[in-house]
Protein backbone atom coordinates (compact mmCIF):
# COMPACT_ATOMS: atom_id res chain seq x y z
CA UNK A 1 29.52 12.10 21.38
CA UNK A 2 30.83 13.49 24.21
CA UNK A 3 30.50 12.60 28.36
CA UNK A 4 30.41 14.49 31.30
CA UNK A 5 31.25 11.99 33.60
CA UNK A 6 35.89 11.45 34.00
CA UNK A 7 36.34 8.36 31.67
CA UNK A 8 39.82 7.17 31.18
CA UNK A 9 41.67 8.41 28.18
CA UNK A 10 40.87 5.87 26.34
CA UNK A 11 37.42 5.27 27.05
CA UNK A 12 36.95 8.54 26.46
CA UNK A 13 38.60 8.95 22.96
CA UNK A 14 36.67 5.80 21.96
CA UNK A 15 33.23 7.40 22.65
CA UNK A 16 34.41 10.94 21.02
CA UNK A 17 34.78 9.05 17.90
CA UNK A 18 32.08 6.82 18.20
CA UNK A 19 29.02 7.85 16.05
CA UNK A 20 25.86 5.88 14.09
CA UNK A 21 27.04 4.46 11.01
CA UNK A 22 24.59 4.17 7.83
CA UNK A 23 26.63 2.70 4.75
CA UNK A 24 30.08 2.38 6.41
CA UNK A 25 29.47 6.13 7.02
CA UNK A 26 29.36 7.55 10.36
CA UNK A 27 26.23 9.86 10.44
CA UNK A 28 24.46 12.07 13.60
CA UNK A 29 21.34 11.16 14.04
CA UNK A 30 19.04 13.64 13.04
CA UNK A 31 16.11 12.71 15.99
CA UNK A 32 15.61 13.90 19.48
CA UNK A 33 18.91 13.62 21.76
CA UNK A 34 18.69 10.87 23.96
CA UNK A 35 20.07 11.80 28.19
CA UNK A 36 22.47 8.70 28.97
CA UNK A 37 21.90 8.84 32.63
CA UNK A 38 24.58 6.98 34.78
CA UNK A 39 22.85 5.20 37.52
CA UNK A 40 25.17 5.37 40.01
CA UNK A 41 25.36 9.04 40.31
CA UNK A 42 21.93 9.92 38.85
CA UNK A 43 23.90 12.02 36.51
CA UNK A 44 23.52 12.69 32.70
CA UNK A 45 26.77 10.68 31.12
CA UNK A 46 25.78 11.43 27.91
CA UNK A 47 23.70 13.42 25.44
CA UNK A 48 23.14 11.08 22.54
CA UNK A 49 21.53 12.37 19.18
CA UNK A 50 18.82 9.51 17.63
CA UNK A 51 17.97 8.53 14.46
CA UNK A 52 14.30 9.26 12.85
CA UNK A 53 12.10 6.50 11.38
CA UNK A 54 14.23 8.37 7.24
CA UNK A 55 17.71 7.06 9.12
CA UNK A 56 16.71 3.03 10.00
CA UNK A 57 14.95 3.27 5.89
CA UNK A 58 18.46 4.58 4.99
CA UNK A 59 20.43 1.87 7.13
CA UNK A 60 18.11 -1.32 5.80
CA UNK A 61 18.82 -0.07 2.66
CA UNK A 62 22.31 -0.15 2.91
CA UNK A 63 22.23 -3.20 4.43
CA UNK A 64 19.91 -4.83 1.58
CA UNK A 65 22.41 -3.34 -1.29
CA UNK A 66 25.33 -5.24 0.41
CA UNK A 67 23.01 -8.34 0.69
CA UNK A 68 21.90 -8.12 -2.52
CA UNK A 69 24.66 -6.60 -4.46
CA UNK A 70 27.42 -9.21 -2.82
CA UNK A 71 29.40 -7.07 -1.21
CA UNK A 72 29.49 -8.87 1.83
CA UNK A 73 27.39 -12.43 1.38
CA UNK A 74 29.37 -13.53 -1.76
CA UNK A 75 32.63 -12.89 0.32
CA UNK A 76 34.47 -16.15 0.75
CA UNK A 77 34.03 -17.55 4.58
CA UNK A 78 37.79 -16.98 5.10
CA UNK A 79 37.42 -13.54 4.38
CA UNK A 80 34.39 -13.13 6.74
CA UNK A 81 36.48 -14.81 9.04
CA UNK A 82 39.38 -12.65 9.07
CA UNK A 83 37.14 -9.77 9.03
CA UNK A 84 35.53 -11.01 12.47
CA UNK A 85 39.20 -11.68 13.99
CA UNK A 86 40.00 -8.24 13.21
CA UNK A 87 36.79 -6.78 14.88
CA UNK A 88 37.63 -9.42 17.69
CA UNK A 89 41.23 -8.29 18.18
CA UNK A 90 40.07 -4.40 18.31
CA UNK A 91 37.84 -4.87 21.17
CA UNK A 92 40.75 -6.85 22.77
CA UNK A 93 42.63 -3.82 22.86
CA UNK A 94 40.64 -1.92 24.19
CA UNK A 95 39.44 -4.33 27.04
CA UNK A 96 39.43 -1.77 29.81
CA UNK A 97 37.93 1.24 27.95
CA UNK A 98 34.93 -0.93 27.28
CA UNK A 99 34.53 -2.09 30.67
CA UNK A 100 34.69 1.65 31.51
CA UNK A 101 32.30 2.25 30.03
CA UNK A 102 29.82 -0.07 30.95
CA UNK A 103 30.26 0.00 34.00
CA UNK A 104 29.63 4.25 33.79
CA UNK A 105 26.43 3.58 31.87
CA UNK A 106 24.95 0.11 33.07
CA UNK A 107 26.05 0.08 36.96
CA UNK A 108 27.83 -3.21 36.33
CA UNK A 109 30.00 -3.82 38.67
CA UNK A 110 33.89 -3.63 37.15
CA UNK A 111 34.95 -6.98 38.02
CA UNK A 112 31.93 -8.32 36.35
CA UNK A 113 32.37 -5.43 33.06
CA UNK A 114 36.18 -7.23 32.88
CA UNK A 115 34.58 -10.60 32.63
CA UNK A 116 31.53 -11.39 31.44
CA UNK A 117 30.28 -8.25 29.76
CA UNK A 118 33.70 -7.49 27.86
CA UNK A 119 35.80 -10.93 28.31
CA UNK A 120 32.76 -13.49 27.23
CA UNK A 121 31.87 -11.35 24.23
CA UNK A 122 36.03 -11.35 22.79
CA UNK A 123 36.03 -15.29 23.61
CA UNK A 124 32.27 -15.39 21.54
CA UNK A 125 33.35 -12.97 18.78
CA UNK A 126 36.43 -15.20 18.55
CA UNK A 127 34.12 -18.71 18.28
CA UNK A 128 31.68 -16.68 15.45
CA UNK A 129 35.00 -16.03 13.52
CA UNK A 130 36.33 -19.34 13.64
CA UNK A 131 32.64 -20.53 12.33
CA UNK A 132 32.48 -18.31 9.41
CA UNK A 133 35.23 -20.01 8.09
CA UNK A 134 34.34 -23.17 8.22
CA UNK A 135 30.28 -23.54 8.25
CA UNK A 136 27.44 -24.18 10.10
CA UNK A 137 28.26 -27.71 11.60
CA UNK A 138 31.25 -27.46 9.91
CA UNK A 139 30.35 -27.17 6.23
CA UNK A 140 28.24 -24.91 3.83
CA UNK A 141 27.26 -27.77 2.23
CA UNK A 142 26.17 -31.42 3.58
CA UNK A 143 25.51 -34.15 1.45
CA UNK A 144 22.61 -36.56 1.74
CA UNK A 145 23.43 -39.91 1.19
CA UNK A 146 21.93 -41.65 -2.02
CA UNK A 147 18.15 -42.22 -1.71
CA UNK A 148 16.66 -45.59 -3.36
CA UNK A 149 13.62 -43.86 -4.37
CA UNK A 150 11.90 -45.08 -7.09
CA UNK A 151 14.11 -43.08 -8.71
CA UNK A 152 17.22 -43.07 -7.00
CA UNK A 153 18.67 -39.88 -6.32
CA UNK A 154 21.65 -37.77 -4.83
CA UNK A 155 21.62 -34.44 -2.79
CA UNK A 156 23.21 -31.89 -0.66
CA UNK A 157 21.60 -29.20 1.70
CA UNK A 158 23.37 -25.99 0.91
CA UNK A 159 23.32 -23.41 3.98
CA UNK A 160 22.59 -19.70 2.94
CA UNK A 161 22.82 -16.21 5.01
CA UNK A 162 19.00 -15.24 5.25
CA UNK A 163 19.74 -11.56 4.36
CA UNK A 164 18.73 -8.52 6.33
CA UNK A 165 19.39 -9.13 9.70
CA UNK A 166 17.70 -6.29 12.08
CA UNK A 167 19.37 -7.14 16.02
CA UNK A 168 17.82 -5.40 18.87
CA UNK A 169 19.29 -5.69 22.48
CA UNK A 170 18.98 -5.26 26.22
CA UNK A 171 20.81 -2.63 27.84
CA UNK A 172 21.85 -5.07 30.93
CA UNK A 173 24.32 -7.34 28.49
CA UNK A 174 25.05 -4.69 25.76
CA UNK A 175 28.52 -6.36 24.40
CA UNK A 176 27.73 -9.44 24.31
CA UNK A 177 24.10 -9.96 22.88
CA UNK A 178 25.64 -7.65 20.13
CA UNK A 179 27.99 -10.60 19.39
CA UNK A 180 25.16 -13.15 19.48
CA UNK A 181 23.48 -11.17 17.44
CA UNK A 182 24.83 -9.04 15.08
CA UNK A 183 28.45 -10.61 14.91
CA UNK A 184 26.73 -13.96 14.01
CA UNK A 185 24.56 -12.79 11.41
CA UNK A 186 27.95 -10.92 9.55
CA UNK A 187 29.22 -14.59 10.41
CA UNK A 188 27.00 -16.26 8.30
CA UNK A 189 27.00 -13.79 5.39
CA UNK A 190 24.07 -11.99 6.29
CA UNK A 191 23.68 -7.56 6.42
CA UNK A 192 22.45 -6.53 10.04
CA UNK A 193 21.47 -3.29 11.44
CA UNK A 194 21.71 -3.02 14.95
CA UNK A 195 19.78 -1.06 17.36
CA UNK A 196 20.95 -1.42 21.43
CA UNK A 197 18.39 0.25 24.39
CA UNK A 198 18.32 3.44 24.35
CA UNK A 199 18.62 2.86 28.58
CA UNK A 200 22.35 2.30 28.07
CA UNK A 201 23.68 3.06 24.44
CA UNK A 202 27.05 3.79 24.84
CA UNK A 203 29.04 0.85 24.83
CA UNK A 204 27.54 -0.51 21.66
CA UNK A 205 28.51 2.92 20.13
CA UNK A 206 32.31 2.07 21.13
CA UNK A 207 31.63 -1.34 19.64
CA UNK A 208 30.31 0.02 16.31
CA UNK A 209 33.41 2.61 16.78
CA UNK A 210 35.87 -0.41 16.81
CA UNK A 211 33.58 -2.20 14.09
CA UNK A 212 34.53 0.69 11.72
CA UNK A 213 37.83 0.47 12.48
CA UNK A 214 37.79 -2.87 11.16
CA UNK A 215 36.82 -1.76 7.27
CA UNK A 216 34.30 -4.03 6.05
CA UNK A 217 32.47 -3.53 3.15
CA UNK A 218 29.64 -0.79 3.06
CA UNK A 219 26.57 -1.70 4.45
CA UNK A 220 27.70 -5.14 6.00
CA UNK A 221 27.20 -3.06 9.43
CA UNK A 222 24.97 -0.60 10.53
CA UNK A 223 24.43 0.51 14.05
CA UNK A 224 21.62 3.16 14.98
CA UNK A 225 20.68 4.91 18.31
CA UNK A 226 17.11 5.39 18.78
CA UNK A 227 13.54 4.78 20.51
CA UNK A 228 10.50 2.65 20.31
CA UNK A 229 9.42 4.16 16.77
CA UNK A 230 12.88 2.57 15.15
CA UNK A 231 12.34 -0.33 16.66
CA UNK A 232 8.98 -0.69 15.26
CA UNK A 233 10.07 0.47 12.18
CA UNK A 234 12.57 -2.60 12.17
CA UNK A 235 10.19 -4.93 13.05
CA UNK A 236 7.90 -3.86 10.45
CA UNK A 237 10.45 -3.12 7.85
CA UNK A 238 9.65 -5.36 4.07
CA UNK A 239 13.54 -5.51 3.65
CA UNK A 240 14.55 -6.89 6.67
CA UNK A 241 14.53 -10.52 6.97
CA UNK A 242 15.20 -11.60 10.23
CA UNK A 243 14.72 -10.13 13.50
CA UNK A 244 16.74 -10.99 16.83
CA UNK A 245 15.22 -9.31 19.92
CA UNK A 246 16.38 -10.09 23.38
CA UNK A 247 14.32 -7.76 26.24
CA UNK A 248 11.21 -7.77 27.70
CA UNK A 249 8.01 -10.24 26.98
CA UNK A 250 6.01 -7.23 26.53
CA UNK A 251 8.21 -5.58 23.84
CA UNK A 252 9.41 -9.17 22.41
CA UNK A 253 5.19 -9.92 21.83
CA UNK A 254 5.20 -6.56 20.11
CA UNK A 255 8.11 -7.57 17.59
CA UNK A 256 6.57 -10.77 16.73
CA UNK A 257 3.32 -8.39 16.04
CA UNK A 258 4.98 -6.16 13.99
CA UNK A 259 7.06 -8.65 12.13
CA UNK A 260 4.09 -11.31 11.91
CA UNK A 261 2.58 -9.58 8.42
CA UNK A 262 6.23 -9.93 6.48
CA UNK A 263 7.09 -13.07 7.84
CA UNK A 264 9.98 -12.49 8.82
CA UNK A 265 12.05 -15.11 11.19
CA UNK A 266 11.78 -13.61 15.19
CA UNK A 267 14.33 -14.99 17.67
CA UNK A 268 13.25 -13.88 20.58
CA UNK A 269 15.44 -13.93 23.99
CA UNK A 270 12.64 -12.96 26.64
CA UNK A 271 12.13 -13.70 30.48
CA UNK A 272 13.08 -15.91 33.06
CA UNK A 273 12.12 -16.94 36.40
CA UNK A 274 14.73 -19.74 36.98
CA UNK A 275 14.76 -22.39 39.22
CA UNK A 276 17.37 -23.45 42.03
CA UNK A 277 17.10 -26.61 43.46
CA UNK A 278 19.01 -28.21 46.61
CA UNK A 279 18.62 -31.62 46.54
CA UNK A 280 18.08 -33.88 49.98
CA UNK A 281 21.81 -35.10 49.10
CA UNK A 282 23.22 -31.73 49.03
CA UNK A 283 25.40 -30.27 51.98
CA UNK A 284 23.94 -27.21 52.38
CA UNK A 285 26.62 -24.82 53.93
CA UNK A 286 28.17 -21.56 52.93
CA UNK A 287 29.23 -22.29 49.90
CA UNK A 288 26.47 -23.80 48.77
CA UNK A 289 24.17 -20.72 50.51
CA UNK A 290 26.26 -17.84 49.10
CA UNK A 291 26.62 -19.39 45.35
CA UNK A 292 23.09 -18.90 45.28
CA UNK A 293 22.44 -15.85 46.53
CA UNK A 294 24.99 -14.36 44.05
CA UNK A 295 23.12 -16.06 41.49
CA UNK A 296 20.27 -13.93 41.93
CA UNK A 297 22.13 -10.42 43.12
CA UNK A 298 24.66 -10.55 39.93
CA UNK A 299 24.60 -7.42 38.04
CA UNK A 300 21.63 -6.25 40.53
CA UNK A 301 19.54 -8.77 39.40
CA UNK A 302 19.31 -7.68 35.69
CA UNK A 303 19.93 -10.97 34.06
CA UNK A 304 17.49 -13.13 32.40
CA UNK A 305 18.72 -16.00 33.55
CA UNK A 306 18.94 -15.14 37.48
CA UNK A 307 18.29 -18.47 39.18
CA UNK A 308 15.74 -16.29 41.59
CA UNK A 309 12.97 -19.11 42.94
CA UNK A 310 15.24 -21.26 45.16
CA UNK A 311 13.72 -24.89 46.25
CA UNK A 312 15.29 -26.20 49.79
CA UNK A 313 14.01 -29.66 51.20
CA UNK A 314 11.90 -28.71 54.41
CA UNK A 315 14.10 -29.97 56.50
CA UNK A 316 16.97 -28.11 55.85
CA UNK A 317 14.95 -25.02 55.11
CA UNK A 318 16.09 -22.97 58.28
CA UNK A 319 19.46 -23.97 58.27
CA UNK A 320 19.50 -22.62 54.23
CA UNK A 321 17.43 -18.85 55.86
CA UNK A 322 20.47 -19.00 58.81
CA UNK A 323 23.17 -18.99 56.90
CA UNK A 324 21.32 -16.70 54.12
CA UNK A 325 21.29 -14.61 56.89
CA UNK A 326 24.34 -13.86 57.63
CA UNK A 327 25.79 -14.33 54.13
CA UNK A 328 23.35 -11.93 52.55
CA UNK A 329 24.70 -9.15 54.99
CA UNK A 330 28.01 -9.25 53.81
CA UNK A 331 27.93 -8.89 49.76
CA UNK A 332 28.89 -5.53 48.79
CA UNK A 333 26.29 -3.23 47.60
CA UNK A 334 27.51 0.27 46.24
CA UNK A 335 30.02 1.65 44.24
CA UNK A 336 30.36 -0.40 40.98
CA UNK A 337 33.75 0.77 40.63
CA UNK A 338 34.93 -0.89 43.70
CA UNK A 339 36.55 -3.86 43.29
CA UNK A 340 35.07 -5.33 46.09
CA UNK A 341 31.36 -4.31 44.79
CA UNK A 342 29.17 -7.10 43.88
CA UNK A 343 25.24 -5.44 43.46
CA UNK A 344 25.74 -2.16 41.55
CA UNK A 345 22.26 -0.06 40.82
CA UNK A 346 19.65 -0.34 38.81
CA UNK A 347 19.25 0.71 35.27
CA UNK A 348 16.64 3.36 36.41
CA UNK A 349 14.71 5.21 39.10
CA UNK A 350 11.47 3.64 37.70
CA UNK A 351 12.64 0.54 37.50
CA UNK A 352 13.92 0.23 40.56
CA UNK A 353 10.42 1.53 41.99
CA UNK A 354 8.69 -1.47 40.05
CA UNK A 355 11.08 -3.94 41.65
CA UNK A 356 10.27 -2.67 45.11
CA UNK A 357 6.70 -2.24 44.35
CA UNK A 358 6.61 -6.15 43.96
CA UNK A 359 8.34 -6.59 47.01
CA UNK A 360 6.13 -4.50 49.12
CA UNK A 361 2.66 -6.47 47.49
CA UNK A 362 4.27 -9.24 48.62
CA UNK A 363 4.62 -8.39 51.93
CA UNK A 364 1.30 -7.29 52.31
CA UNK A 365 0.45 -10.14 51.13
CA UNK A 366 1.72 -12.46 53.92
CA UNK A 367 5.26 -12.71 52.72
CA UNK A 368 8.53 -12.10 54.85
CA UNK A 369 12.16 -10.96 54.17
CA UNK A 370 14.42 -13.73 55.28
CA UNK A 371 17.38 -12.53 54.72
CA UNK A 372 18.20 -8.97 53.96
CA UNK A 373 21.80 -7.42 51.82
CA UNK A 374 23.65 -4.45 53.47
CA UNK A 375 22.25 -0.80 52.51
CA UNK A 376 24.41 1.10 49.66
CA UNK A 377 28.13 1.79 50.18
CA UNK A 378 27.34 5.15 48.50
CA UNK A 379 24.68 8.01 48.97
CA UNK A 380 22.39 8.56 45.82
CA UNK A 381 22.06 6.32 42.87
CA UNK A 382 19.57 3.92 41.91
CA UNK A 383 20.19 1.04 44.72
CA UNK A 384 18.35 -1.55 46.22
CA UNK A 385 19.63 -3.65 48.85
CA UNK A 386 19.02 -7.10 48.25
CA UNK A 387 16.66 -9.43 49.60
CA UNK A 388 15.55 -13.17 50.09
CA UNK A 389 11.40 -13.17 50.46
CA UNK A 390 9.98 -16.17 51.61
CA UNK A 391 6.85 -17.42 52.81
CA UNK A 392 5.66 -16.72 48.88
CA UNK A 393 3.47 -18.93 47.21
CA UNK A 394 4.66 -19.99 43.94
CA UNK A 395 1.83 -18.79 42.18
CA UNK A 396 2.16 -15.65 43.15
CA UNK A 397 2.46 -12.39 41.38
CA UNK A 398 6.08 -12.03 42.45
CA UNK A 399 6.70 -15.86 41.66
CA UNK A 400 5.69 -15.62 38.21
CA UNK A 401 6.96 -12.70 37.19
CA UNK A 402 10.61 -11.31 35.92
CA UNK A 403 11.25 -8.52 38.61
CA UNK A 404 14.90 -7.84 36.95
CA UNK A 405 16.19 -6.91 40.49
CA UNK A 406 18.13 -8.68 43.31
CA UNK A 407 15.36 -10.33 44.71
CA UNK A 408 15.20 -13.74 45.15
CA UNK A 409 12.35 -16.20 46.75
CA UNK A 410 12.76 -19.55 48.52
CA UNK A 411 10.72 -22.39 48.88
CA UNK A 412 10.20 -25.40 51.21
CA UNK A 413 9.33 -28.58 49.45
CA UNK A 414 8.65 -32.23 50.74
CA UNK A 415 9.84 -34.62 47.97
CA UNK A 416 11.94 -34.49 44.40
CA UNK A 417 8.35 -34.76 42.74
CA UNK A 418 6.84 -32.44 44.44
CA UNK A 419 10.08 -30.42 43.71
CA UNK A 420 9.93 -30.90 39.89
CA UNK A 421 6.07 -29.57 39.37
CA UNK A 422 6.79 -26.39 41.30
CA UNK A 423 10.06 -25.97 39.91
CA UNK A 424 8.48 -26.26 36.32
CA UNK A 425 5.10 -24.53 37.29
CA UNK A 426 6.38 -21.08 35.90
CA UNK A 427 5.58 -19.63 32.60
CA UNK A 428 9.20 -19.26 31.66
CA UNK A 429 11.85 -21.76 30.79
CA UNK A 430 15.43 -20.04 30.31
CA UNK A 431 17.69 -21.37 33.10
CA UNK A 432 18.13 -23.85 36.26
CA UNK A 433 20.78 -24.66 38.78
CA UNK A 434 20.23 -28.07 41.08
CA UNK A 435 23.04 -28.73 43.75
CA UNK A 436 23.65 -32.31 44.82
CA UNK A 437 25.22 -35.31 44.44
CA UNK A 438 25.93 -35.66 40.25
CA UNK A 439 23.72 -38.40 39.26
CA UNK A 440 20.67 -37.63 41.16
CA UNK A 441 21.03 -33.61 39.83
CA UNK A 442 22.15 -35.02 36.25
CA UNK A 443 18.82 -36.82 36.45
CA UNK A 444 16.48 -33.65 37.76
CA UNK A 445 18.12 -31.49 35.72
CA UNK A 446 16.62 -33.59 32.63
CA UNK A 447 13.22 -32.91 34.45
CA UNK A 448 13.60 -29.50 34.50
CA UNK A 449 11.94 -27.70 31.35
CA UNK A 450 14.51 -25.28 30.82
CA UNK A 451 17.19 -24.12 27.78
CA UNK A 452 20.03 -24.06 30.34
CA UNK A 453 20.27 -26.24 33.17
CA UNK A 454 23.74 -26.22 35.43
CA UNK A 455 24.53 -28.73 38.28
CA UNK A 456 26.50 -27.47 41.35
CA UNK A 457 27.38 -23.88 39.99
CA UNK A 458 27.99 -25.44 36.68
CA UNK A 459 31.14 -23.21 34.87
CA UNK A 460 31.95 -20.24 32.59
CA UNK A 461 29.34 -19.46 29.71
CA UNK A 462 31.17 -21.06 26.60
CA UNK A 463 31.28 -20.27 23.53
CA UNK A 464 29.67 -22.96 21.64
CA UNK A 465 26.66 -23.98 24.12
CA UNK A 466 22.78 -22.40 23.09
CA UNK A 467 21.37 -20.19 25.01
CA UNK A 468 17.84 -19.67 25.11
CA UNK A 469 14.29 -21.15 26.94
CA UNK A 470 11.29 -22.49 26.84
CA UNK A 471 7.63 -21.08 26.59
CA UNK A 472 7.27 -17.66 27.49
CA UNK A 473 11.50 -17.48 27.82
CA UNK A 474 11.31 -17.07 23.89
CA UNK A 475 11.89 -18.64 20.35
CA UNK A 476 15.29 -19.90 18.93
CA UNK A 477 18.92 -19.63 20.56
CA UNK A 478 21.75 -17.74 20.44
CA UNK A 479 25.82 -18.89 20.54
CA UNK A 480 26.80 -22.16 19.70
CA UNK A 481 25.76 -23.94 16.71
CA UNK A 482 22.31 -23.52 17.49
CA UNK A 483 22.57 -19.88 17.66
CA UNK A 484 24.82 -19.85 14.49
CA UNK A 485 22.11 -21.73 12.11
CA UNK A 486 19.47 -19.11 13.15
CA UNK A 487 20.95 -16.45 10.77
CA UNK A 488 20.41 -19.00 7.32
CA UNK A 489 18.29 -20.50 5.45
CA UNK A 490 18.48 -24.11 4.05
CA UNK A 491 18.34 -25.26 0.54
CA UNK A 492 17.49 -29.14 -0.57
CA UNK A 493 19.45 -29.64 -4.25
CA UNK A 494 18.28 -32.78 -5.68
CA UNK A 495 19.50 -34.82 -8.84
CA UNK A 496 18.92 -38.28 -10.53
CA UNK A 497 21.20 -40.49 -9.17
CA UNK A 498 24.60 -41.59 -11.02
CA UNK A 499 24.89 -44.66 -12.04
């Protein structure tokens, strides 16, 4: 495929040789072309070919024949293994080109494409590796101890890939959920197909591109470009086994629709409207202040787990909006090459206008900014400045609601109870930050219903933690263990005991 935007050389070699792939074969998808628009410059990036509804049947075929036939689930684990390393040491090298590019199709800003979008998913790849080798929990097999009955007996519970693995995922986190997903399932010995958004394509093309460079066995990996109708077609697909989804609730509800009549397993990675809590004990200052405020403007505010609904004891509720303020004014909005950039644009013109429409029913509503970000470094593009809105009840539309844009609310509250029902009065569940002293925020952050919860800024997103929520945030997790065991099946062999 080729770009219109100046890539580096690298970058752009990797995405002229990047391509679907249907049977370890790269293929052109015979569908409507898909416009790869870069949201900084409101230019097309990219003209993408997709695949038709004949393409994904092709691709879950090929995937079921290397299920079926053993050509990648009867591999030994140390040969999955080394299979992942290799994958894993190909995107290494080519660290920068990937960042490239996500930063030329996503708007993430670069320092933030180094690190979490290219860095996390190498350090991720590298933990799913390590964990093919050696097992879920550490072992393919775990034996029971001897049961007295009447009659005694023995046991072991034998871990198995659950086969066709279909993995969808979001176009704000492209590298990384691909890991989660679709890495871990070839981890655990299943077949996957994977399908990214069709918003921002690109730089799961260059990962299938360096996937294919790593030479495993046809089938074991396919990777398609298209639109709602191969989704759906995924979803609905007999031969797929397992679907992993992370997006919106409204498209995750569909998946578990479609998939509902095959009964197929659904992990679903959905919404968020996350929680950050200052405790009375907390000093609230500037680095307290600008921590959060970050935590809500990262990558423009298109991450599920944005901490976005910040709780502030009343009394030190203006001195939090002061220093908001001021701090809020100086983060860098524009040019996500910049170094310096923090809040890049938004996926989309539409989106953006959904974000702001929000905002503005708020307002009408009785709301007021507090604290208002710097207007765009840059002319054009798909910006929004951000914002802290208070004055918001919490059962509001905008309070309830994933807005997927650097928005972020805050609340006055009078006690830690008080604190707790209207930090867990939200339909979602995915993440939580409290600040304050440790054992008073180790003990709220047990009251908080959430997947994730991180006391004073908490650290880097590891390798072998879950990640996932509560209630409307979704089902199952992903990373870790937890996310490891989703891709198998377990099987109870029982015997007569031995003497």
């Amino acid at each position: 495929m080729s770009t219109r935007r100046s890539l580096g050389d690298t970058a752009s070699a990797l995405l002229n040789a990047a391509s679907q792939y249907i049977d370890g074969v790269p293929v052109e998808g015979a569908g409507e072309p898909l416009a790869v628009v870069d949201p900084t410059t409101e230019q097309t990036l990219a003209s993408v070919p997709t695949a038709t509804v004949a393409q994904v049947d092709a691709a879950v075929a090929s995937a079921r024949r290397a299920f079926d036939g053993g050509l990648w689930s009867r591999l030994r684990p140390g040969e999955r293994s080394l299979f992942l390393h290799r994958i894993a040491e190909r995107l290494d090298a080519h660290r920068d080109a990937l960042a490239e590019i996500v930063v030329a199709e996503g708007g993430s800003p670069i320092s933030l494409a180094r690190s979490l979008q290219v860095g996390a998913a190498i350090e991720h790849l590298a933990w799913f590796a390590d964990a093919a080798a050696r097992g879920p929990a550490g072992a393919y097999e775990h034996p029971l101890p001897r049961h007295a009955g009447p009659p005694a007996s023995e046991g072991v519970l034998v871990y198995e890939p659950i086969g066709v693995v279909a993995a969808i995922t979001p176009y704000n986190i492209p590298l990384l959920t691909a890991v989660w997903k679709a890495a871990a399932a070839l981890a655990a010995g299943c077949t996957t197909v994977l399908l990214p958004s069709p918003q921002a394509p690109l730089a799961s093309a260059a990962f299938a591109a360096l996937v294919a460079e790593a030479d495993l066995p046809p089938g074991a990996f396919n990777f398609l470009i298209g639109a709602a109708a191969a989704g759906r077609r995924l979803s609905e697909h007999p031969d797929v086994d397992m679907i992993t989804f992370t997006g919106s609730n409204a498209v995750g509800l569909a998946v578990a629709q479609q998939a509902a009549p095959t009964f197929k397993r659904v992990v679903l990675e959905l919404g968020g409207k996350s929680p950050n809590v200052v405790l009375p004990g907390a000093q609230v200052d500037e680095t307290l202040v600008t921590a959060s405020l970050l935590r809500f403007c990262r990558n423009a505010g298109q991450a599920c787990g944005a901490t976005t609904r910040t709780f502030v004891p009343r009394a030190a509720y203006d001195d939090y909006v002061d220093i908001a303020r001021g701090m809020l004014a100086q983060v860098p909005v524009g040019d996500p090459w910049d170094e310096q950039t923090a809040v890049g644009p938004l996926i989309s013109a539409p989106h953006r206008d959904r974000v702001q429409g929000f905002v503005d029913r708020a307002l009408a509503a009785g709301g007021r900014i507090e604290a208002q970000g710097a207007a765009p470094a840059t002319s054009g593009g798909f910006f929004m400045s951000p914002a802290l809105l208070g004055g918001v009840d919490n059962r509001a539309e905008i309070a309830r609601t994933e807005l997927f844009g650097p928005i972020g609310l805050v609340f006055p509250y009078d006690d830690v109870e008080q604190m707790l029902r209207l930090a867990n009065d939200s339909p979602y569940g995915l993440n939580a930050n409290v600040w304050g002293p440790l054992p008073e925020a180790q003990q709220v952050a047990r009251g908080i219903r959430s997947g994730t919860v991180t006391i004073n800024g908490g650290g880097w997103l590891r390798s072998d933690a879950p990640f996932g929520g509560y209630r409307h945030s979704g089902n199952g997790r992903e990373a870790g263990e937890e996310g490891f065991r989703e891709f198998f099946e377990v099987k109870h062999v029982q015997w007569p005991a031995q003497g």
